[in-house]
C-alpha atoms as a PDB file:
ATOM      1  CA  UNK A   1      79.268 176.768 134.425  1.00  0.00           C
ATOM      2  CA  UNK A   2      82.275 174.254 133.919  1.00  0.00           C
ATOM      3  CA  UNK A   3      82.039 172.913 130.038  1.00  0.00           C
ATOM      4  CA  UNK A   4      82.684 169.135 130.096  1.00  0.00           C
ATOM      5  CA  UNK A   5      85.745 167.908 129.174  1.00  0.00           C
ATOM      6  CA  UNK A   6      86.085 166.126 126.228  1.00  0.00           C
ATOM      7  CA  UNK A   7      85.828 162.389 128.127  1.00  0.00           C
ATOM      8  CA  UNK A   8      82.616 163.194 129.322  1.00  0.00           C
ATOM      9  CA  UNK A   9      81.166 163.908 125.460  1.00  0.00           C
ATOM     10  CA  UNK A  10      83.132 161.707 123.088  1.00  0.00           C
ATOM     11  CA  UNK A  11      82.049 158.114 123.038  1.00  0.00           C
ATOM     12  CA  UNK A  12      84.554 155.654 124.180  1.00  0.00           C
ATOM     13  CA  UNK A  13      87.194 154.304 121.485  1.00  0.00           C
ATOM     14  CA  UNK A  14      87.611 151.011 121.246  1.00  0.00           C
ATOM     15  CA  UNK A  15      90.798 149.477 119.298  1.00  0.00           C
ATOM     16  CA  UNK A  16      90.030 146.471 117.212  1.00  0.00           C
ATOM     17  CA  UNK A  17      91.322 143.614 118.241  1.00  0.00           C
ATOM     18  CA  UNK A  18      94.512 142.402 116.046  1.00  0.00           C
ATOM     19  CA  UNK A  19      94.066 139.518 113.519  1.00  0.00           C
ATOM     20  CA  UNK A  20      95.380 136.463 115.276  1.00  0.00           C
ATOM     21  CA  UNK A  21      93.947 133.706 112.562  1.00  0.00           C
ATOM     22  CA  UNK A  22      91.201 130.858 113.857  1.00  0.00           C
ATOM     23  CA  UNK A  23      90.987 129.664 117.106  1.00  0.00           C
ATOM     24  CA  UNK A  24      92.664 126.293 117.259  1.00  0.00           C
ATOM     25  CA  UNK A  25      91.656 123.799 120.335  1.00  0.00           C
ATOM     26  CA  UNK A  26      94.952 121.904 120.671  1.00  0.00           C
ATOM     27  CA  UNK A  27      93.200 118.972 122.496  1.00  0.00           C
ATOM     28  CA  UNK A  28      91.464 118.548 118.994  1.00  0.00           C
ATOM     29  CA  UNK A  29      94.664 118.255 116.855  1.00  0.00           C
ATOM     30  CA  UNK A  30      96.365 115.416 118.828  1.00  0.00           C
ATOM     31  CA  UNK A  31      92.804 113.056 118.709  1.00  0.00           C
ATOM     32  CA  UNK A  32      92.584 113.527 115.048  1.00  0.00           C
ATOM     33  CA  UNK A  33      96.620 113.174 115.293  1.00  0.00           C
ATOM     34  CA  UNK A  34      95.702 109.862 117.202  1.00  0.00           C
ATOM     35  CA  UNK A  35      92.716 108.866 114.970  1.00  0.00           C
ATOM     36  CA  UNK A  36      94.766 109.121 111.701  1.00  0.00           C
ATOM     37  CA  UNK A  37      97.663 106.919 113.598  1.00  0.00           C
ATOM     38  CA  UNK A  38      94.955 103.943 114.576  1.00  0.00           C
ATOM     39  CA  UNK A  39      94.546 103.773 110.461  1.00  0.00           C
ATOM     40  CA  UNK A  40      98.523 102.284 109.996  1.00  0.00           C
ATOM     41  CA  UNK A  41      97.981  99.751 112.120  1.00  0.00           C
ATOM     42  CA  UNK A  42      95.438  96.947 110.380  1.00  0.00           C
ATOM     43  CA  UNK A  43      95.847  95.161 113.281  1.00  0.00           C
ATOM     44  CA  UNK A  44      95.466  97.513 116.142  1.00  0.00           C
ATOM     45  CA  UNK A  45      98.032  99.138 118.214  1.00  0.00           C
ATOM     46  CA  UNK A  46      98.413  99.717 121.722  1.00  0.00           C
ATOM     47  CA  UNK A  47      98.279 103.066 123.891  1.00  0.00           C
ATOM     48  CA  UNK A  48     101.927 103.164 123.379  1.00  0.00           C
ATOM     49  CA  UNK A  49     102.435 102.529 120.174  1.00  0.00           C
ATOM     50  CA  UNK A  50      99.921 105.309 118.999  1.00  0.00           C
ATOM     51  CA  UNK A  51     101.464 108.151 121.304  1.00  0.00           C
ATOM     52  CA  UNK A  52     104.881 107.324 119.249  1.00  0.00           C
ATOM     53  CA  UNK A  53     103.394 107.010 115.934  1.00  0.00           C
ATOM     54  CA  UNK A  54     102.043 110.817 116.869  1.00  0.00           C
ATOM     55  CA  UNK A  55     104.302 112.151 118.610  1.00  0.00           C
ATOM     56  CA  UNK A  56     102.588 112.446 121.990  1.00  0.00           C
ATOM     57  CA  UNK A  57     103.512 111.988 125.646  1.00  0.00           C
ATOM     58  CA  UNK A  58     102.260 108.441 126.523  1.00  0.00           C
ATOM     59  CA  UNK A  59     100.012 110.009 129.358  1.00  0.00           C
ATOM     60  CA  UNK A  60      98.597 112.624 126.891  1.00  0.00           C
ATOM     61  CA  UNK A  61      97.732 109.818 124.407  1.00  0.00           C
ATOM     62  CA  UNK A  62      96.325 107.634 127.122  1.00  0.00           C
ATOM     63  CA  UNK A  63      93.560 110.113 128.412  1.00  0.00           C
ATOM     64  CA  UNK A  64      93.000 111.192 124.846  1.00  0.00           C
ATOM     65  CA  UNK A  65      92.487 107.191 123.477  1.00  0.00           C
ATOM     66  CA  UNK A  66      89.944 106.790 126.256  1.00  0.00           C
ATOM     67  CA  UNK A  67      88.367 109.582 125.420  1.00  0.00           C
ATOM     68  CA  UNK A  68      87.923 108.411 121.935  1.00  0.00           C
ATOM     69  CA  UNK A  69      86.705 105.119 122.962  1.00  0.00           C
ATOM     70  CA  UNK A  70      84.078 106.573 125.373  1.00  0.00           C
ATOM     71  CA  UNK A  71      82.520 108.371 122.469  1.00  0.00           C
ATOM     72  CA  UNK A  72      82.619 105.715 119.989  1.00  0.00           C
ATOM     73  CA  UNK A  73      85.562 106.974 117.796  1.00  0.00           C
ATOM     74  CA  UNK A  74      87.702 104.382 119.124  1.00  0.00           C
ATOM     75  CA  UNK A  75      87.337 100.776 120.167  1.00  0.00           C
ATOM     76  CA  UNK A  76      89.822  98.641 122.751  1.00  0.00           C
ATOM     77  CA  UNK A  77      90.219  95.138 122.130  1.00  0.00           C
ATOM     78  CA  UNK A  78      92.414  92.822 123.926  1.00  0.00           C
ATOM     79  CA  UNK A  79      94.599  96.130 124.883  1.00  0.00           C
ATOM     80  CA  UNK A  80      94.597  97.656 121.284  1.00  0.00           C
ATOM     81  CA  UNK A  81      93.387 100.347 119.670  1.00  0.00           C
ATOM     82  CA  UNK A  82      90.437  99.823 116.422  1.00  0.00           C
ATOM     83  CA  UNK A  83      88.628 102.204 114.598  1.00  0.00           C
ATOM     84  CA  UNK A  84      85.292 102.263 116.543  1.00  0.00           C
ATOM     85  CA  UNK A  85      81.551 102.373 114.950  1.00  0.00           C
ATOM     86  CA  UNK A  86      81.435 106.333 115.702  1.00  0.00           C
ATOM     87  CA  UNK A  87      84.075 106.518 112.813  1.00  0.00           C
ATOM     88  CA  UNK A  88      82.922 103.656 110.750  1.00  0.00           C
ATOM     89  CA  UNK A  89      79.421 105.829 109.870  1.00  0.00           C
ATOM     90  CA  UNK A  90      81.430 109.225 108.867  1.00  0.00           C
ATOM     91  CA  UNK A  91      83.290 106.557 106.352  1.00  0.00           C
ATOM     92  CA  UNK A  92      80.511 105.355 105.127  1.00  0.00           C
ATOM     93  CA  UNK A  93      78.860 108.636 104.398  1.00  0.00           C
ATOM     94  CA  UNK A  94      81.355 109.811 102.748  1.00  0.00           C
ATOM     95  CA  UNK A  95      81.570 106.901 100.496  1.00  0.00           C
ATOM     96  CA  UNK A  96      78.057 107.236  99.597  1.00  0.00           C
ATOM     97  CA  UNK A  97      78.431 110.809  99.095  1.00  0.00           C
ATOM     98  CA  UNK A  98      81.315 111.390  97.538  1.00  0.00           C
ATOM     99  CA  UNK A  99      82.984 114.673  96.979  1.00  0.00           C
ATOM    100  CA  UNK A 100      82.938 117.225  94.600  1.00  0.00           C
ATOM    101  CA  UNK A 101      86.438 118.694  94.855  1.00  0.00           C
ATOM    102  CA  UNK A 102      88.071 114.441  94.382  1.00  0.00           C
ATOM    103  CA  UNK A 103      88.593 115.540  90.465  1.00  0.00           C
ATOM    104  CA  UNK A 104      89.864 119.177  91.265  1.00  0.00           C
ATOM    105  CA  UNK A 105      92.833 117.601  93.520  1.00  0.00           C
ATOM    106  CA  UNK A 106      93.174 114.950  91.490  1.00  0.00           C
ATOM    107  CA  UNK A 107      93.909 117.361  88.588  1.00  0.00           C
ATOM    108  CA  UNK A 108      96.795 118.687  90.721  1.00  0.00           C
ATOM    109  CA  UNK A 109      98.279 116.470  91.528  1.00  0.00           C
ATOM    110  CA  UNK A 110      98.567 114.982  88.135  1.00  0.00           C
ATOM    111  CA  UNK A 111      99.792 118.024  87.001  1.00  0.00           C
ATOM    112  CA  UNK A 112     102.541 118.111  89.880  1.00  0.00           C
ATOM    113  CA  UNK A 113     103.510 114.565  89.697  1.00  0.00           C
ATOM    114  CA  UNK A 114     103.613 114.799  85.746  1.00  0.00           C
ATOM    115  CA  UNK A 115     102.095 111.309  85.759  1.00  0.00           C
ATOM    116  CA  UNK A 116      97.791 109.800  85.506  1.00  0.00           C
ATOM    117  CA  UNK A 117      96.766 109.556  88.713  1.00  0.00           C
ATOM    118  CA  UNK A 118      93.858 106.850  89.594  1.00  0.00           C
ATOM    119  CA  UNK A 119      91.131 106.565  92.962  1.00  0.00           C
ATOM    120  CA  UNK A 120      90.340 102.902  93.703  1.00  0.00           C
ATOM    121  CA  UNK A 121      88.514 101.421  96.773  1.00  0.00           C
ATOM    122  CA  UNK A 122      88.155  98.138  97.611  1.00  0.00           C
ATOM    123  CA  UNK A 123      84.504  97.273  98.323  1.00  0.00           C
ATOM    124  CA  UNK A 124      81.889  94.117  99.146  1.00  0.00           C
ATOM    125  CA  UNK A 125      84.886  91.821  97.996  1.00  0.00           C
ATOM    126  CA  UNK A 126      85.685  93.683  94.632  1.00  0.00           C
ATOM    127  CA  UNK A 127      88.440  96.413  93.151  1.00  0.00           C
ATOM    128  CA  UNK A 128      86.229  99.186  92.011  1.00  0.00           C
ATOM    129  CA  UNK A 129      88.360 102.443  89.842  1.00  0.00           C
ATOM    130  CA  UNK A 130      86.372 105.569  91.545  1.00  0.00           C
ATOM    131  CA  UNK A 131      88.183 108.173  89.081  1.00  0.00           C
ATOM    132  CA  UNK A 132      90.824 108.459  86.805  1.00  0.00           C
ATOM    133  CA  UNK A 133      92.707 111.383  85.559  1.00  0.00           C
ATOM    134  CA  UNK A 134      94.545 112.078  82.426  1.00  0.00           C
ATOM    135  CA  UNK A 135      95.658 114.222  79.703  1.00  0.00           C
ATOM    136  CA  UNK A 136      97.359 113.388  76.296  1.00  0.00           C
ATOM    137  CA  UNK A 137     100.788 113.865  77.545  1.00  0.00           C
ATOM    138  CA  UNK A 138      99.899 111.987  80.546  1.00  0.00           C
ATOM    139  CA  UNK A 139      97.914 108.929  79.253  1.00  0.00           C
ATOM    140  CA  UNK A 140      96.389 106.555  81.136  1.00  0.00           C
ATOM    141  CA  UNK A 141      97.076 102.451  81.146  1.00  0.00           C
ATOM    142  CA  UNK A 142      94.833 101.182  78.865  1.00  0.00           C
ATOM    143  CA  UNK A 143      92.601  98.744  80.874  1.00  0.00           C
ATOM    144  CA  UNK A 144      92.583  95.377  78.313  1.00  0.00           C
ATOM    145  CA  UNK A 145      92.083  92.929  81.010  1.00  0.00           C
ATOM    146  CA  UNK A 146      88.759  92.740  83.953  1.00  0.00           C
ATOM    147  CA  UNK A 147      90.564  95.062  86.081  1.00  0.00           C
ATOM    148  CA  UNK A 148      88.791  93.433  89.443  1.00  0.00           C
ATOM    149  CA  UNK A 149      90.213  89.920  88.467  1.00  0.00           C
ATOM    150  CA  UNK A 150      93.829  91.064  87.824  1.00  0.00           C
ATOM    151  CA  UNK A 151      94.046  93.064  91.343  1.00  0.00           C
ATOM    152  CA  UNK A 152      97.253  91.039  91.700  1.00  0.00           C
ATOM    153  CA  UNK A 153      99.076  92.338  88.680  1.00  0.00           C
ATOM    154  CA  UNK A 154      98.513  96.110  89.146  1.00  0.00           C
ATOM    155  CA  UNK A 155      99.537  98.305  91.802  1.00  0.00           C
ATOM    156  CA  UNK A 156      96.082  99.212  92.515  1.00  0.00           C
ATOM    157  CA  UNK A 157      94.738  96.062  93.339  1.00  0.00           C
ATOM    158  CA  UNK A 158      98.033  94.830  95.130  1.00  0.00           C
ATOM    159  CA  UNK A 159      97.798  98.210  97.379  1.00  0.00           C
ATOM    160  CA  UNK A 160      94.023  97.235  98.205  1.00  0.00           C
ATOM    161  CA  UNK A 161      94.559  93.685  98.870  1.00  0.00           C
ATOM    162  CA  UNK A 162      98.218  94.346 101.174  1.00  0.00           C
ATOM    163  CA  UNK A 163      95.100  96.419 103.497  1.00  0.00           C
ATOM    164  CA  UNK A 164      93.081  93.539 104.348  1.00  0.00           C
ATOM    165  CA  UNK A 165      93.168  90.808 106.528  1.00  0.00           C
ATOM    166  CA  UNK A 166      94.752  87.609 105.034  1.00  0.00           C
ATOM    167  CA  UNK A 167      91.427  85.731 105.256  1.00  0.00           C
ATOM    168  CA  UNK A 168      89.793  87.992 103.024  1.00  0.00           C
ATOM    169  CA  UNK A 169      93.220  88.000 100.504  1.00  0.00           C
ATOM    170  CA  UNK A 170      92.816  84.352 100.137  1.00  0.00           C
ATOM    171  CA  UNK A 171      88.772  84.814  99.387  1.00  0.00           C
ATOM    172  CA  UNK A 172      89.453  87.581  96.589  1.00  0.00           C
ATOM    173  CA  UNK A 173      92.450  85.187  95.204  1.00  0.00           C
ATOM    174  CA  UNK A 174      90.082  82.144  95.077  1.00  0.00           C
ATOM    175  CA  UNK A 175      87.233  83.981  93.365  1.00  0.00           C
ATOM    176  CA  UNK A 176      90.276  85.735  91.049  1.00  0.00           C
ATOM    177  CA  UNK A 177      92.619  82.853  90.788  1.00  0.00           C
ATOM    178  CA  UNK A 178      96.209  84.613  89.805  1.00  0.00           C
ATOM    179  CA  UNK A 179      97.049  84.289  86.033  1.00  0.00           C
ATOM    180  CA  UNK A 180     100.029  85.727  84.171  1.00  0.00           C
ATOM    181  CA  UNK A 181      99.426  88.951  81.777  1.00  0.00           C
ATOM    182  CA  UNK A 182     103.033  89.461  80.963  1.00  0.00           C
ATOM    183  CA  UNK A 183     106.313  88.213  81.406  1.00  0.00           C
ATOM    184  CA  UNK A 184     106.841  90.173  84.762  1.00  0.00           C
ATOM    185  CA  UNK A 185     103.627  89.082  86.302  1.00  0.00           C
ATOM    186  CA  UNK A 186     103.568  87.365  89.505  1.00  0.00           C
ATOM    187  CA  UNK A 187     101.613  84.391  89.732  1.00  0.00           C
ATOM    188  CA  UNK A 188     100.644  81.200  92.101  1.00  0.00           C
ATOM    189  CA  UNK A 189      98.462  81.873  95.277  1.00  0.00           C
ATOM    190  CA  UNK A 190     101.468  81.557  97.826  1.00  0.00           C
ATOM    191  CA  UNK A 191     104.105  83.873  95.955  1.00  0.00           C
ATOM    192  CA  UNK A 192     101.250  86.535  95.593  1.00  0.00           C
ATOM    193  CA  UNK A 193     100.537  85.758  99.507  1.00  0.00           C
ATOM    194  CA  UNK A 194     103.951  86.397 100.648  1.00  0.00           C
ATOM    195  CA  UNK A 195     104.063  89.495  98.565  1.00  0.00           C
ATOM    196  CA  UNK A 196     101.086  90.920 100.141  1.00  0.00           C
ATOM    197  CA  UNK A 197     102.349  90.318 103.691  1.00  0.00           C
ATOM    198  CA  UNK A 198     105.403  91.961 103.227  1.00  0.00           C
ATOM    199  CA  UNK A 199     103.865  95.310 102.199  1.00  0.00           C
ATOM    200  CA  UNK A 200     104.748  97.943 104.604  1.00  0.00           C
ATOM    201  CA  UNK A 201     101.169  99.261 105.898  1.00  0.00           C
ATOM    202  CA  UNK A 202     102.022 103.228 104.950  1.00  0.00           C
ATOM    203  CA  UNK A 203     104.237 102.474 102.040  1.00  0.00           C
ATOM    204  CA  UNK A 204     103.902 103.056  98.382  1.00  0.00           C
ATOM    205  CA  UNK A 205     103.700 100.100  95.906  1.00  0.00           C
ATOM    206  CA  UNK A 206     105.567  99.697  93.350  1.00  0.00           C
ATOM    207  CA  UNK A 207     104.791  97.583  89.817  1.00  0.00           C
ATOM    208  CA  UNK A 208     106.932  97.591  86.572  1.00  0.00           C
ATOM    209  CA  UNK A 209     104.917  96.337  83.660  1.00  0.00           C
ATOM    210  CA  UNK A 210     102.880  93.425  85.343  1.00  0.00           C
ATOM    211  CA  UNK A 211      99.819  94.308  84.545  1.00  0.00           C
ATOM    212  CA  UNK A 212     100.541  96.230  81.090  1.00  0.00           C
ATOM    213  CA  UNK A 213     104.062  96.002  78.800  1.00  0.00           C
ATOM    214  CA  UNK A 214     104.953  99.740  78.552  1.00  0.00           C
ATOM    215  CA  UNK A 215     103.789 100.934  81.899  1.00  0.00           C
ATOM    216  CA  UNK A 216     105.052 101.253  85.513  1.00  0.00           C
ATOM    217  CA  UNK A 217     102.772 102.148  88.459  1.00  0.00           C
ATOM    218  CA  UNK A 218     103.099 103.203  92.087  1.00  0.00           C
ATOM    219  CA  UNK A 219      99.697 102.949  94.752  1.00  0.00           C
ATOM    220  CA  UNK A 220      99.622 104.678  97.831  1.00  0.00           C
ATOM    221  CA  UNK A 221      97.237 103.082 100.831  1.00  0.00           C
ATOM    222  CA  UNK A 222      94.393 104.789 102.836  1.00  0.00           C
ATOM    223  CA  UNK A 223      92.505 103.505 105.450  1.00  0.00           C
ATOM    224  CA  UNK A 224      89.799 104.994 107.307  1.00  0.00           C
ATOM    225  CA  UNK A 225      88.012 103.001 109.674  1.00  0.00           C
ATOM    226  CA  UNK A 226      86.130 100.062 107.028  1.00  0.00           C
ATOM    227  CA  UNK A 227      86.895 101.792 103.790  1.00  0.00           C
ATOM    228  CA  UNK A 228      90.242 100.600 102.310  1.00  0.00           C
ATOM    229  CA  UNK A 229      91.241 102.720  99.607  1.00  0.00           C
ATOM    230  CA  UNK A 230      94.158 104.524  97.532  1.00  0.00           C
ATOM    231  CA  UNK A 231      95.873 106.676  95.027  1.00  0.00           C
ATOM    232  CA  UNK A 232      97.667 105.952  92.332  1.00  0.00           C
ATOM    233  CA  UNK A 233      99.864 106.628  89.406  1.00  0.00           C
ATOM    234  CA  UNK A 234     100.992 105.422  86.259  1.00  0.00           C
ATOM    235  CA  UNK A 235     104.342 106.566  83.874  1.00  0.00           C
ATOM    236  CA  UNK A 236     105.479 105.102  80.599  1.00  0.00           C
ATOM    237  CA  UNK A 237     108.215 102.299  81.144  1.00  0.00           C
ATOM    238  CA  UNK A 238     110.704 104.680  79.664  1.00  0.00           C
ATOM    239  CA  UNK A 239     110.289 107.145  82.801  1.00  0.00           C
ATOM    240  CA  UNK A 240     111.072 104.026  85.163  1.00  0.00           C
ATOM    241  CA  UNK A 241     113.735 106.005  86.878  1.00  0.00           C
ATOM    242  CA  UNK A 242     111.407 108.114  88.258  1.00  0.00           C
ATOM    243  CA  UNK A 243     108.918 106.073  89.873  1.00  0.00           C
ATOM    244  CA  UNK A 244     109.979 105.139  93.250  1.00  0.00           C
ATOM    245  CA  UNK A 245     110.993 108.965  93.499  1.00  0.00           C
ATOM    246  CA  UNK A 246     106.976 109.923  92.221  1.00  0.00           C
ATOM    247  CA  UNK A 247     105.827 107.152  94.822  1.00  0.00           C
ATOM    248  CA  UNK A 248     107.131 109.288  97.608  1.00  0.00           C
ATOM    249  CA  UNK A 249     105.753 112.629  96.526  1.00  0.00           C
ATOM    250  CA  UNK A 250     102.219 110.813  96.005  1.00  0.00           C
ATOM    251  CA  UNK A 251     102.982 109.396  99.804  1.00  0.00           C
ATOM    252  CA  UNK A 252     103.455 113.062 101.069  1.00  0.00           C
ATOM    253  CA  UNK A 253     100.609 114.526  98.901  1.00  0.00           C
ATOM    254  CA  UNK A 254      97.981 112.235  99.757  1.00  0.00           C
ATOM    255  CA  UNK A 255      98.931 112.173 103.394  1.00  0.00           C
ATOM    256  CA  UNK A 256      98.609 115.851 103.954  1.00  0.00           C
ATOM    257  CA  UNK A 257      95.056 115.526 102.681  1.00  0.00           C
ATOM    258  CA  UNK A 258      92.504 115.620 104.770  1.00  0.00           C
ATOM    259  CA  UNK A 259      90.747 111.909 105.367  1.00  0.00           C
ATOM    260  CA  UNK A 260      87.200 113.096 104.501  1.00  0.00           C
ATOM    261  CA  UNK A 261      88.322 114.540 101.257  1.00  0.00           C
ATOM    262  CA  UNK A 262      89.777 110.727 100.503  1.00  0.00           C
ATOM    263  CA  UNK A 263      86.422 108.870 101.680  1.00  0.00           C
END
C-alpha cells in the first residue's frame, strides 16, 4: 500500500496576515474633515466654501454635506451650512461630562509652551474658567477682578465674546458695562465692538497687560456646534517677545486635538 504523502497528513499552513494598522473608512475622514470646517464659520458657509476650507472636490463635499444634513449632523439654511441638532447633543454631553484626560493635556502643553495654560467656556450668558494649569515657574495671572465682568480686558473673555453673534456681545457688554483695569485697557461699548468684529474666527488673541500689569495673554477659539469655548495662555510681560510666536503653537496644538476631548 502507497503511504500518503505528506499533504494528505499535515494540516494546512496558514501565513498570518501582515500588520497593516486599523482599518480607516476614508468616507469618514472627509465628514469629520467637513464637520470641523462648519465650526470656522459662525455664520454658516456654503457647499463651496466648506470643500475649500477641507480640501475636497466640490462634488465630494456636496454629497458628503447632504449626507450630514440627512442625519442631523448638519443643517442648511438659506444655502449654508450650520451645525445641526445631531451635533448639538454630543456637545452637550460632553459638557456635562467632562473629561478625565482635560488636566493630563493640559499639563503638556504647559510644559511645551513653557507658559499657564487656562480652559474657559462661555455659557448661559457668562465666562466660566473650566481649569487652570500652573507650576511655580509658570504662575498663573492672579485673578483680582470678577473675571466674568472683565471678559473684555482678558484674552479669555475677548476670545469667547469674538465667537458669538453681535446681539448676544452687546447683551454680555450691557450686563458687564466695559471699565478700565489698567492703563492699556480698552474701554467704551463701540471700541470694544469693533474689536470683537475684527477677530479673525480661527485666530489667536492677543492681550498685553489689559487685564493685569505684568502679564500678557494669548486665547485660542473652539467651537463645536453651541458650545463656544477656548485655550489659553499667560507669560510674564518680560517674555512679551514670545507671545504671538506661543499663540501659534497653542493654534496648532489645540487644533490637532480631537473636538470631544475639548467639549
Amino acid at each position: 500500500m502507497r503511504k500518503p504523502g505528506p499533504s494528505a497528513t499535515a494540516p494546512a499552513v496558514r501565513r498570518a496576515a501582515p500588520d497593516r494598522g486599523p482599518t480607516l473608512i476614508g468616507s469618514v475622514q472627509r465628514a469629520l474633515r467637513l464637520l470641523e470646517a462648519v465650526g470656522g464659520f459662525r455664520q454658516g458657509a456654503s457647499a463651496k466654501q466648506l470643500a475649500r476650507a477641507a480640501d475636497l472636490p466640490l462634488g465630494t463635499a456636496y454629497h458628503l454635506l447632504r449626507t450630514l444634513a440627512h442625519e442631523g449632523y448638519l443643517r442648511r439654511s438659506e444655502g449654508r451650512f450650520f451645525h445641526g441638532e445631531a451635533l448639538d447633543g454630543i456637545a452637550r454631553a460632553r459638557a456635562r461630562t467632562g473629561d478625565p484626560d482635560l488636566r493630563t493635556r493640559m499639563q503638556s502643553l504647559r510644559e511645551e509652551l513653557g507658559a499657564a495654560v487656562y480652559f474657559a467656556l462661555y455659557r448661559d450668558g457668562e465666562v466660566h474658567l473650566v481649569a487652570v494649569v500652573e507650576d511655580p515657574s509658570r504662575p498663573a495671572v492672579e485673578p483680582w477682578a470678577d473675571f466674568r465682568a472683565t471678559a473684555h480686558a482678558h484674552a479669555i473673555g475677548q476670545c469667547l465674546l469674538g465667537q458669538l453673534p453681535e446681539e448676544a456681545r452687546r447683551d454680555h457688554l450691557a450686563r458687564h458695562p466695559p471699565a478700565g483695569l489698567t492703563p492699556s485697557t480698552l474701554t467704551g461699548e463701540t471700541a470694544v465692538l469693533r474689536r470683537l468684529a475684527s477677530q479673525r474666527p480661527t485666530m489667536p488673541v492677543l492681550e498685553r497687560q489689559e487685564y493685569a500689569l505684568g502679564t500678557v495673554c494669548a486665547a485660542v477659539p473652539i467651537t463645536i456646534g453651541p458650545v463656544v469655548a477656548t485655550m489659553a495662555i499667560s507669560l510674564p510681560v518680560e517674555q512679551a517677545d514670545r507671545l504671538a510666536s506661543t499663540a501659534r503653537q497653542l493654534r496648532l496644538r489645540v487644533g490637532a486635538m480631537s473636538p470631544a476631548f475639548i467639549l
